[in-house]
N, C-alpha and C. Protein backbone atom coordinates (compact mmCIF):
# COMPACT_ATOMS: atom_id res chain seq x y z
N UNK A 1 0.85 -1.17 0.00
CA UNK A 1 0.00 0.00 0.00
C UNK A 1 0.90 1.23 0.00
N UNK A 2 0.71 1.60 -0.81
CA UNK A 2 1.34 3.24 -1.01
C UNK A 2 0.53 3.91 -0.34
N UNK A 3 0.86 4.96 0.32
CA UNK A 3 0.16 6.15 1.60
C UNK A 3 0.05 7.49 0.51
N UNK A 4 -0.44 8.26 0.50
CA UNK A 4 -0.51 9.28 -0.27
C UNK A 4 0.26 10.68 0.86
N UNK A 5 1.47 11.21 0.60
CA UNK A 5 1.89 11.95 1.11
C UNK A 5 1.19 13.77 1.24
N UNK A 6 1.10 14.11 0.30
CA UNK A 6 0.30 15.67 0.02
C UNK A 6 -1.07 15.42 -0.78
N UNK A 7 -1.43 14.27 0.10
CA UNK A 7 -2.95 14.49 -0.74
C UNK A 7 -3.77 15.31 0.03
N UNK A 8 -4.69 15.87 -0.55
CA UNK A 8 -5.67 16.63 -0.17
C UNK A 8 -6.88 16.51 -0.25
N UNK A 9 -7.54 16.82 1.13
CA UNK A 9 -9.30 16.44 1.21
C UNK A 9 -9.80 17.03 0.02
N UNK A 10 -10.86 15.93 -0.09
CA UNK A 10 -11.92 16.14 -1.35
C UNK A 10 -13.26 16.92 -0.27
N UNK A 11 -14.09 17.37 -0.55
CA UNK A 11 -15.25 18.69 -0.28
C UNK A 11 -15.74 17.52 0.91
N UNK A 12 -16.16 16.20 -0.06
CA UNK A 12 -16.69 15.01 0.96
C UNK A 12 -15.83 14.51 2.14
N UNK A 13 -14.75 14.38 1.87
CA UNK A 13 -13.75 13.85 2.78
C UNK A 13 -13.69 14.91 3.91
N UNK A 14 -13.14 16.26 3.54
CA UNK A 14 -13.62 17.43 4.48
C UNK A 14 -14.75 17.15 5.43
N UNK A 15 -16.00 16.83 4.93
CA UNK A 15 -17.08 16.86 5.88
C UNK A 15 -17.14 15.65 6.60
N UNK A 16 -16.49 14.81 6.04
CA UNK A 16 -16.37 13.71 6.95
C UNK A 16 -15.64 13.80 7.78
N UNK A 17 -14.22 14.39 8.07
CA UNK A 17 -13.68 14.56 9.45
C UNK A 17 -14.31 15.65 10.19
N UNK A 18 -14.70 16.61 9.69
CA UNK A 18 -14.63 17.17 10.43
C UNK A 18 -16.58 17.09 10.95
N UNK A 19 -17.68 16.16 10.60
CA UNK A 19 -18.45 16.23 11.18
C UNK A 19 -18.22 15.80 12.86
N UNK A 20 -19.47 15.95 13.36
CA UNK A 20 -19.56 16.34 14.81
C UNK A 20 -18.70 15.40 15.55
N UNK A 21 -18.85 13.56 15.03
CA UNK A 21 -18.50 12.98 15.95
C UNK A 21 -17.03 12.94 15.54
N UNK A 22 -16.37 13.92 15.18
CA UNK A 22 -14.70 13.90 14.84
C UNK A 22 -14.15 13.33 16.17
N UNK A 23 -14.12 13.82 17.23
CA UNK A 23 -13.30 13.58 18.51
C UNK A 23 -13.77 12.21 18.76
N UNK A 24 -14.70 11.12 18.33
CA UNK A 24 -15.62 10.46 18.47
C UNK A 24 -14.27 9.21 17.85
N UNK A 25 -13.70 9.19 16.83
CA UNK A 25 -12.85 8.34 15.77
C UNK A 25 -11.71 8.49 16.70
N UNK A 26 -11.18 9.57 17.41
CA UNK A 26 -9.79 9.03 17.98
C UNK A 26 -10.25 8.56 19.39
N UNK A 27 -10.99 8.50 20.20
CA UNK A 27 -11.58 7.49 21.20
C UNK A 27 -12.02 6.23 20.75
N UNK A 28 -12.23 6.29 19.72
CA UNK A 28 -12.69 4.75 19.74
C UNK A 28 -10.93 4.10 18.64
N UNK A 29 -10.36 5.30 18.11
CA UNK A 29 -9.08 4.06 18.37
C UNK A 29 -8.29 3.83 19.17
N UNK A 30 -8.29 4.95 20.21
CA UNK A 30 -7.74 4.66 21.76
C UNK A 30 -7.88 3.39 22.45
N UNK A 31 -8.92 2.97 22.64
CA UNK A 31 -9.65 1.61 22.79
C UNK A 31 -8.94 0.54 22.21
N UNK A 32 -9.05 0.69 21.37
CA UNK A 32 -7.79 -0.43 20.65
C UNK A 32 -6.39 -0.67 20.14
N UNK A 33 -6.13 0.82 20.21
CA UNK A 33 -4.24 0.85 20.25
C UNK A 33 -3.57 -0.21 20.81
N UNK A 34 -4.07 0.08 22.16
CA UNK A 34 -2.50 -1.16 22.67
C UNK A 34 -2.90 -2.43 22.27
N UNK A 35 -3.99 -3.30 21.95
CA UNK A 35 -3.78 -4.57 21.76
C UNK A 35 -3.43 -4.57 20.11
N UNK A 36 -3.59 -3.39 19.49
CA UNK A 36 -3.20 -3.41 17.78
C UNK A 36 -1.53 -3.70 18.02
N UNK A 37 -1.20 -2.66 18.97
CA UNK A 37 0.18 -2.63 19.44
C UNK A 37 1.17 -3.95 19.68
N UNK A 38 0.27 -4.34 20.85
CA UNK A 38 0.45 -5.62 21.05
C UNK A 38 0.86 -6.79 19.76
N UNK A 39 -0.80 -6.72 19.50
CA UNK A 39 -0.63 -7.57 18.49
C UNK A 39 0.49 -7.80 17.49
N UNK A 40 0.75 -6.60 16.79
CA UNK A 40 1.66 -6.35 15.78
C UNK A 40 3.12 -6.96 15.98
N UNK A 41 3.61 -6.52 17.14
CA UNK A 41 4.57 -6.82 18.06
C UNK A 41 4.95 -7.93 18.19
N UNK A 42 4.05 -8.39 18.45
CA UNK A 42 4.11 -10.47 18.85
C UNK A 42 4.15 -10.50 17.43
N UNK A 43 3.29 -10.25 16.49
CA UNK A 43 3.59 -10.69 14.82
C UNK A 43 4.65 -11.07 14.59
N UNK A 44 5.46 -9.76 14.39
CA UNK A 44 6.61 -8.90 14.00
C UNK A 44 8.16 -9.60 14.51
N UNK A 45 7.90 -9.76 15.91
CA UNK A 45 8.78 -10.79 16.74
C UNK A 45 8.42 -12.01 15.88
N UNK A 46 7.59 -12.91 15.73
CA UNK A 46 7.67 -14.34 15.11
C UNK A 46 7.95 -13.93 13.51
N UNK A 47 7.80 -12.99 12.81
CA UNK A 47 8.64 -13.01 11.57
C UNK A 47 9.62 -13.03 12.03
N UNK A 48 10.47 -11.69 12.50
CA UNK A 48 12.04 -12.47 13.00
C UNK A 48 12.11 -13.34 13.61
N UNK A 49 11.65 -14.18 14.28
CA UNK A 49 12.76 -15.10 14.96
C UNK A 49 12.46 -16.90 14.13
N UNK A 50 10.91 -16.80 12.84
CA UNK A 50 10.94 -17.45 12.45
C UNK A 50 11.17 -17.87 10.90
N UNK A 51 11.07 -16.34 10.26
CA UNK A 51 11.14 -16.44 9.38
C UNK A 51 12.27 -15.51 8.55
N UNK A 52 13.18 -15.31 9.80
CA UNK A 52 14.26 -14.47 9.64
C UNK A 52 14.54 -13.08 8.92
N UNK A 53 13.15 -12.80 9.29
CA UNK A 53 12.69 -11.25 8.54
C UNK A 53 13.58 -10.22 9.18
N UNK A 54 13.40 -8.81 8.92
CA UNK A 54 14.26 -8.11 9.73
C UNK A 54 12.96 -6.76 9.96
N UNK A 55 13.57 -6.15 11.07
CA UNK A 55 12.30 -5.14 11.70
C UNK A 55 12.59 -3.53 10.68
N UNK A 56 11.65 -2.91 10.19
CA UNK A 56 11.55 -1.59 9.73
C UNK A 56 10.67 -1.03 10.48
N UNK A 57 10.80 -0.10 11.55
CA UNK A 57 9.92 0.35 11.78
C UNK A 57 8.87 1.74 11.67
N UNK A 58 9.17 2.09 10.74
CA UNK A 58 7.71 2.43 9.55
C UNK A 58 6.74 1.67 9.56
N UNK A 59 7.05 0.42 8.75
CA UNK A 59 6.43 -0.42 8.47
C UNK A 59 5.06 -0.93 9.69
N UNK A 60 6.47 -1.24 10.47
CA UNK A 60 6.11 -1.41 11.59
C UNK A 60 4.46 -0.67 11.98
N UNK A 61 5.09 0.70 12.51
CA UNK A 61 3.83 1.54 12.72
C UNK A 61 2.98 1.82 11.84
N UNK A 62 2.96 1.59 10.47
CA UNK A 62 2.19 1.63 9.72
C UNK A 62 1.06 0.25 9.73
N UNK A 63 1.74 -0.84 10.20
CA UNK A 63 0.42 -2.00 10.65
C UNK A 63 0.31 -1.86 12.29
N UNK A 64 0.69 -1.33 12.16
CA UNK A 64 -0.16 -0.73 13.98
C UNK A 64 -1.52 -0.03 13.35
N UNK A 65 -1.06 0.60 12.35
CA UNK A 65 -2.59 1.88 12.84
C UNK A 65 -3.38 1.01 11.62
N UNK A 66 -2.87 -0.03 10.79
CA UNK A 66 -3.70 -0.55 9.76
C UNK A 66 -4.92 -1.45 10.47
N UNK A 67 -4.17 -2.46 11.69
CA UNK A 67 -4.78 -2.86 12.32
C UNK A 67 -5.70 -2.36 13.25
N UNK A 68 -5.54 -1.12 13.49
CA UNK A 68 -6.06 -0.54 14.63
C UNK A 68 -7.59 0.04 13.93
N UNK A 69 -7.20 0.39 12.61
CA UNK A 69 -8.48 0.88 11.91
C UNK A 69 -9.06 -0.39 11.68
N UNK A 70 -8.80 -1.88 10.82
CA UNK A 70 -9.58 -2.65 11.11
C UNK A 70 -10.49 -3.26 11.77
N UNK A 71 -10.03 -3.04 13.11
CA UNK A 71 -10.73 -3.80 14.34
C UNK A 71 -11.58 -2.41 14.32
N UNK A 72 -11.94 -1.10 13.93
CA UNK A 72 -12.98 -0.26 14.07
C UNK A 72 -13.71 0.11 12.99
N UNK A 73 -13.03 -0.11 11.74
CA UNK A 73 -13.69 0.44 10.80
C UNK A 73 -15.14 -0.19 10.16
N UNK A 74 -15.76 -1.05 11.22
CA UNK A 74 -17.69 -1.49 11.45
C UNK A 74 -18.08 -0.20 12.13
N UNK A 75 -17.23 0.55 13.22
CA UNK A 75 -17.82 1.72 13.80
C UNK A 75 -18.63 2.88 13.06
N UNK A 76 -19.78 3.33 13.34
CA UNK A 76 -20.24 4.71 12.90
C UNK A 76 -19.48 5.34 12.11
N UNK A 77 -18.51 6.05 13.38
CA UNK A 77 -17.87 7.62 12.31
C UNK A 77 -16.84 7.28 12.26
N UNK A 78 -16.14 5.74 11.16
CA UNK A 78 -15.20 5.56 10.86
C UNK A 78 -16.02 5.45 9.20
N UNK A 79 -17.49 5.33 9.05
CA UNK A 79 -18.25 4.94 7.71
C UNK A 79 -17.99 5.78 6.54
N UNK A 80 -17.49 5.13 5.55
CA UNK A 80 -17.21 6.17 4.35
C UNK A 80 -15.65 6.65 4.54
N UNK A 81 -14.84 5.79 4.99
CA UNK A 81 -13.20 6.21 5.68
C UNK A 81 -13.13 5.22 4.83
N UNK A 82 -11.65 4.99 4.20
CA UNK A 82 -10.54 4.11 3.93
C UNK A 82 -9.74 3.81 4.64
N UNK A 83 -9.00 2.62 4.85
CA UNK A 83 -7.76 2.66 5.54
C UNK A 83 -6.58 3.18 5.07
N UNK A 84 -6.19 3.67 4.22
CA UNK A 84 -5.31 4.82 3.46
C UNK A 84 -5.50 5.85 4.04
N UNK A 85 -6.62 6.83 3.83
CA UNK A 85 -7.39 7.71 4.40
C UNK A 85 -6.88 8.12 6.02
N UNK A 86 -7.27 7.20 6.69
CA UNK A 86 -7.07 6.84 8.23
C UNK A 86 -5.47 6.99 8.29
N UNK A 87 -4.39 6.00 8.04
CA UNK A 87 -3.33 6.03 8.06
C UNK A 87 -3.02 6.89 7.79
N UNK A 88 -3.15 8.25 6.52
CA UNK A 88 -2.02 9.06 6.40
C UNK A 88 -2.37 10.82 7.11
N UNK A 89 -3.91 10.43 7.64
CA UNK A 89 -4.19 11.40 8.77
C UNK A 89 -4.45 10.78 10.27
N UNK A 90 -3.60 10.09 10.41
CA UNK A 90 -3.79 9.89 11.47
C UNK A 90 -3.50 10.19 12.91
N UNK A 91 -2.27 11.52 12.88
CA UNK A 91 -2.15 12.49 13.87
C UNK A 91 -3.42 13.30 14.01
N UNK A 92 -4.71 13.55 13.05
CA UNK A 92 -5.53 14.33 13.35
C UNK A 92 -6.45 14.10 14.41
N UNK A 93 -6.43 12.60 14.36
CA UNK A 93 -7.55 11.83 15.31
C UNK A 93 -6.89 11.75 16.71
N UNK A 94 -5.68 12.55 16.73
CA UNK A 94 -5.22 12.09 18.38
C UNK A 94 -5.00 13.95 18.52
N UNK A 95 -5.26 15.14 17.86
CA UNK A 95 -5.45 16.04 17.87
C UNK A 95 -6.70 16.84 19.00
N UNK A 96 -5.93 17.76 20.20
CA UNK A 96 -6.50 18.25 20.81
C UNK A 96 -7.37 19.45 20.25
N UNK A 97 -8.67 19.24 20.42
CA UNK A 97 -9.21 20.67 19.65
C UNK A 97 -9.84 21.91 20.80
């Protein structure tokens, strides 16, 4: 998956973060960070130690938050999101407003 670096909201995408339940999407991935965390981790460890992979961690954090949107993206005001989308704004959702 390629991440889109300077992409820019479309009119729709706009209204989708920023409708009401915005603060609503980084609580409910709070909720599941650390076991995405977790999870990944324990992965990541049994590629190296079984399949003699080696650690990048980009990568790394980039299936942290892939996973982390999975396990939510059935939620409400994650509807009409991508996981692209999610990943390459994803400092916004941990954004104090």
């Amino acid at each position: 998956m390629q991440l889109l670096e300077d992409q820019r909201l479309s009119s729709e995408e706009d209204k989708l973060w920023w409708s009401p339940d915005s603060k609503e999407k980084g609580k409910v991935l709070w909720k599941v960070l650390p076991a995405a965390i977790m999870w990944i981790i324990w992965k990541t460890r049994n590629d190296v130690a079984f399949n003699n992979d080696t650690i990048n961690v980009e990568d790394t954090k980039v299936k942290i938050k892939l996973q982390a949107f999975f396990w939510v993206s059935g939620e409400k005001c994650f509807k009409g999101l991508s996981a692209e989308y999610v990943v390459s704004y994803w400092e916004r959702f941990f954004r104090i407003h």
